[in-house]
C-alpha atoms as a PDB file:
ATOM      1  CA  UNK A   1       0.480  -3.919 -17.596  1.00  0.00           C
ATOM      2  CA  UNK A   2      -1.877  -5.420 -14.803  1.00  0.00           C
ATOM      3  CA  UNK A   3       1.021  -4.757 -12.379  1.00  0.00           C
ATOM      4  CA  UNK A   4      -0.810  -1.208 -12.261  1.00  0.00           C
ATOM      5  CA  UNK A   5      -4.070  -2.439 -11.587  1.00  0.00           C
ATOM      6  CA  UNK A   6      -2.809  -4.534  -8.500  1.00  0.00           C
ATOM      7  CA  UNK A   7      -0.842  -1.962  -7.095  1.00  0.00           C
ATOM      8  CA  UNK A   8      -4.275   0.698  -7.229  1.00  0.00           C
ATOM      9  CA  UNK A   9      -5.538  -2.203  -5.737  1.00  0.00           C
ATOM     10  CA  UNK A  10      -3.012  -2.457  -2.941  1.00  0.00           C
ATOM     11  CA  UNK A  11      -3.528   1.172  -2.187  1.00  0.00           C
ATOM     12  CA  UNK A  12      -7.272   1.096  -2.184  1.00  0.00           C
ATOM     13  CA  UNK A  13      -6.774  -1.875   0.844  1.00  0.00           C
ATOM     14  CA  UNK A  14      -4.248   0.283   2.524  1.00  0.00           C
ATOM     15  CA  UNK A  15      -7.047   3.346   2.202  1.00  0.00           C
ATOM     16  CA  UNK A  16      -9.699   1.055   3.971  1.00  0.00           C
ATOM     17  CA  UNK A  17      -7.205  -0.051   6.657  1.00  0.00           C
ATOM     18  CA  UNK A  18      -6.777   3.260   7.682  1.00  0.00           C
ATOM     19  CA  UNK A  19     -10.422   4.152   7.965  1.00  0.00           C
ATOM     20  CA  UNK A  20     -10.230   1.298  11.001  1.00  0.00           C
ATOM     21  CA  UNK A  21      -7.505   3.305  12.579  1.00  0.00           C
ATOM     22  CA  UNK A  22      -8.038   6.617  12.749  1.00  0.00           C
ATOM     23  CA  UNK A  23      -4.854   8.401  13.696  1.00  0.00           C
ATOM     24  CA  UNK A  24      -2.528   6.382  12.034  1.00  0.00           C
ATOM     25  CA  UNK A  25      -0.780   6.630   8.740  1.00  0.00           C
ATOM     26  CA  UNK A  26       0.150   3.262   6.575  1.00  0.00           C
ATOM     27  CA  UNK A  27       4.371   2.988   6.723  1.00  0.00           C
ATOM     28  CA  UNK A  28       4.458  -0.215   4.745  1.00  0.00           C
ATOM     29  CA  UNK A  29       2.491  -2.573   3.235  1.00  0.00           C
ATOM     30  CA  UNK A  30       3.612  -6.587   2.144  1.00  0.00           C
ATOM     31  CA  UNK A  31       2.251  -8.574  -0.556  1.00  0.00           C
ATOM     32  CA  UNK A  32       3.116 -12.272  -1.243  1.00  0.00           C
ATOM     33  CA  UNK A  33       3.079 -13.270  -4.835  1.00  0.00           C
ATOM     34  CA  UNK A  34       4.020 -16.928  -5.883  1.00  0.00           C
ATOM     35  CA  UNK A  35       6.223 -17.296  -8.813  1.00  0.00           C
ATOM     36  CA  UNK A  36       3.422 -18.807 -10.894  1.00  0.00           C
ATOM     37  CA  UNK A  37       0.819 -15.753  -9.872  1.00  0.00           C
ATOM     38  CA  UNK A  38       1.620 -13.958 -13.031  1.00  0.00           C
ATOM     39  CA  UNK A  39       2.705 -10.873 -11.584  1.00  0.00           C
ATOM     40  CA  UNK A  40       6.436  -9.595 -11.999  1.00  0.00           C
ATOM     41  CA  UNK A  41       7.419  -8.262  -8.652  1.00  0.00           C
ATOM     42  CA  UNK A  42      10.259  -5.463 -10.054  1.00  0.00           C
ATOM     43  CA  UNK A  43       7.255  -4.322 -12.355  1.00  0.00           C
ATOM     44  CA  UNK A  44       4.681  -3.971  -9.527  1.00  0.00           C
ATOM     45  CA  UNK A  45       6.982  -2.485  -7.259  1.00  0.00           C
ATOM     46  CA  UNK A  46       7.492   0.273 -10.009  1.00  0.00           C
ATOM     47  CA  UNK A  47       3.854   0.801 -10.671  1.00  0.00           C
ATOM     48  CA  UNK A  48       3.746   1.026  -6.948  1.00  0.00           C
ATOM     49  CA  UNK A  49       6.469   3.756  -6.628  1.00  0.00           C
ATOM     50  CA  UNK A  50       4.989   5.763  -9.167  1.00  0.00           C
ATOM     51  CA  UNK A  51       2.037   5.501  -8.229  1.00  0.00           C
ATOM     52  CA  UNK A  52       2.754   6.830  -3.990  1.00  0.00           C
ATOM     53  CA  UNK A  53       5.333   9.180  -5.377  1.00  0.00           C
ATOM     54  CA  UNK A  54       4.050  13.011  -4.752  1.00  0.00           C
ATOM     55  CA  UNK A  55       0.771  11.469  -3.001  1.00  0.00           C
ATOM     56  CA  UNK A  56      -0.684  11.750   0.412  1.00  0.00           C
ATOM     57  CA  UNK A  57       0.322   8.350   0.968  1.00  0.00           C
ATOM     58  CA  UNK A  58       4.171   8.744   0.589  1.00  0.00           C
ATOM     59  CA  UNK A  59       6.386   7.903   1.417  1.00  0.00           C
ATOM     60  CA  UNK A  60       4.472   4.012   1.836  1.00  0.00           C
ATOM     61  CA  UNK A  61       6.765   1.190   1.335  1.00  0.00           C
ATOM     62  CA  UNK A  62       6.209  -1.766  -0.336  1.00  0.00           C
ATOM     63  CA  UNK A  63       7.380  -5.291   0.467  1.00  0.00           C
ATOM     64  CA  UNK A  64       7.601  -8.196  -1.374  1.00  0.00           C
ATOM     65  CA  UNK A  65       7.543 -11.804  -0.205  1.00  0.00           C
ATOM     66  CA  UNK A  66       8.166 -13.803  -2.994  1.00  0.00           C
ATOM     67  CA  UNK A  67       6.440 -17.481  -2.599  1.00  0.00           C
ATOM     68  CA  UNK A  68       6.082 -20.830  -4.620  1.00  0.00           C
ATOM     69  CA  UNK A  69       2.766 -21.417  -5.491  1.00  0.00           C
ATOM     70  CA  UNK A  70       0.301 -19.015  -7.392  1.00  0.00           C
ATOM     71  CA  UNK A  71      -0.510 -17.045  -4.411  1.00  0.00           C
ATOM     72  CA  UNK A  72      -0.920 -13.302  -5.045  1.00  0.00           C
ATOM     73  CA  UNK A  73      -2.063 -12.094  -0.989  1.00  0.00           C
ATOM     74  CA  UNK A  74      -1.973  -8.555   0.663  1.00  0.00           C
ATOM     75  CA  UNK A  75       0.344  -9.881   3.345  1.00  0.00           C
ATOM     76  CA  UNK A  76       0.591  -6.986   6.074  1.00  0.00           C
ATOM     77  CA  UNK A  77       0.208  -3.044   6.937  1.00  0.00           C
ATOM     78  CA  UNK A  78       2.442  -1.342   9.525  1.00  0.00           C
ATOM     79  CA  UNK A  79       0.666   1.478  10.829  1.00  0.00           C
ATOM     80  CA  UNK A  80       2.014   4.700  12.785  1.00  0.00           C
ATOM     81  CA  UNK A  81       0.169   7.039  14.716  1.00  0.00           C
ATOM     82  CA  UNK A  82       0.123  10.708  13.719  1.00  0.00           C
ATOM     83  CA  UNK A  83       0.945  12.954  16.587  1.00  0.00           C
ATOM     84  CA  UNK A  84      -0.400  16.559  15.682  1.00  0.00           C
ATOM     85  CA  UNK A  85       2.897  17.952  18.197  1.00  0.00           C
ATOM     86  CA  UNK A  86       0.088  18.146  21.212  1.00  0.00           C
ATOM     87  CA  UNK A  87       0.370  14.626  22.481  1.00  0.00           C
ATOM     88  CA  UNK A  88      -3.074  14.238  20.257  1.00  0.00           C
ATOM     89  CA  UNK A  89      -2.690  12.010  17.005  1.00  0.00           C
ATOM     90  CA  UNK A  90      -4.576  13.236  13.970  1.00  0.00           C
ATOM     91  CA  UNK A  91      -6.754  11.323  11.860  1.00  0.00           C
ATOM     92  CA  UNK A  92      -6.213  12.380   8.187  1.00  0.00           C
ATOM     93  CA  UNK A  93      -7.178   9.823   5.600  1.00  0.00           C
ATOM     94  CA  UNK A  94      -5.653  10.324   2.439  1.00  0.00           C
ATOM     95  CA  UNK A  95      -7.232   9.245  -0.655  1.00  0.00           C
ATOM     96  CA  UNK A  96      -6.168   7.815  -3.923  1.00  0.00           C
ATOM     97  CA  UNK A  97      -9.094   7.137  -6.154  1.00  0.00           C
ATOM     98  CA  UNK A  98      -7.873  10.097  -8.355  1.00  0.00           C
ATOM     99  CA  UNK A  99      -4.409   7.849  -9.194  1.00  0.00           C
ATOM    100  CA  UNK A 100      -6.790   4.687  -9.746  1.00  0.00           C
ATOM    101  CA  UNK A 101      -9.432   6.049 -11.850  1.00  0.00           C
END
């Protein structure tokens, strides 16, 4: 199932996005996939689930655009900021080479 291996993937691009932003955690991330990519979208969305389930990163959202074409793209990443209750947003970076190794 290479559905597994793209969505470690999109959580290892989500994990360098938020090194850019400290102070902000990863709400949802989009992926396009064409119909002819190869990639069932129900079975990466699974893999996905499974895979954020019980981490640091959850609870991260995926979202699918489906396209024609044999695109397979990391579309977006909506970002929050943390707020530590002081007015002063944290900068934890959770990591999730354990789950992809």
């Amino acid at each position: 199932m290479h559905e597994m291996g793209i969505a470690c993937s999109i959580l290892e691009a989500v994990e360098k996005e938020l090194l850019r932003y400290p102070g902000c955690r990863a709400t949802k991330v989009g992926v396009r996939i064409g119909e002819f990519a190869g990639v069932d979208g129900e079975s990466l969305r699974f893999c996905f689930e499974a895979m954020v389930k019980d981490s640091p990163q959850a609870p991260l959202e995926l979202g699918i655009e489906a396209l024609l074409g044999d695109e397979l793209d990391l579309g977006w990443i909506e970002l929050d900021e943390i707020d530590s209750g002081n007015g002063q947003a944290e900068a934890p970076v959770p990591h999730m080479k354990e789950a992809c190794a």
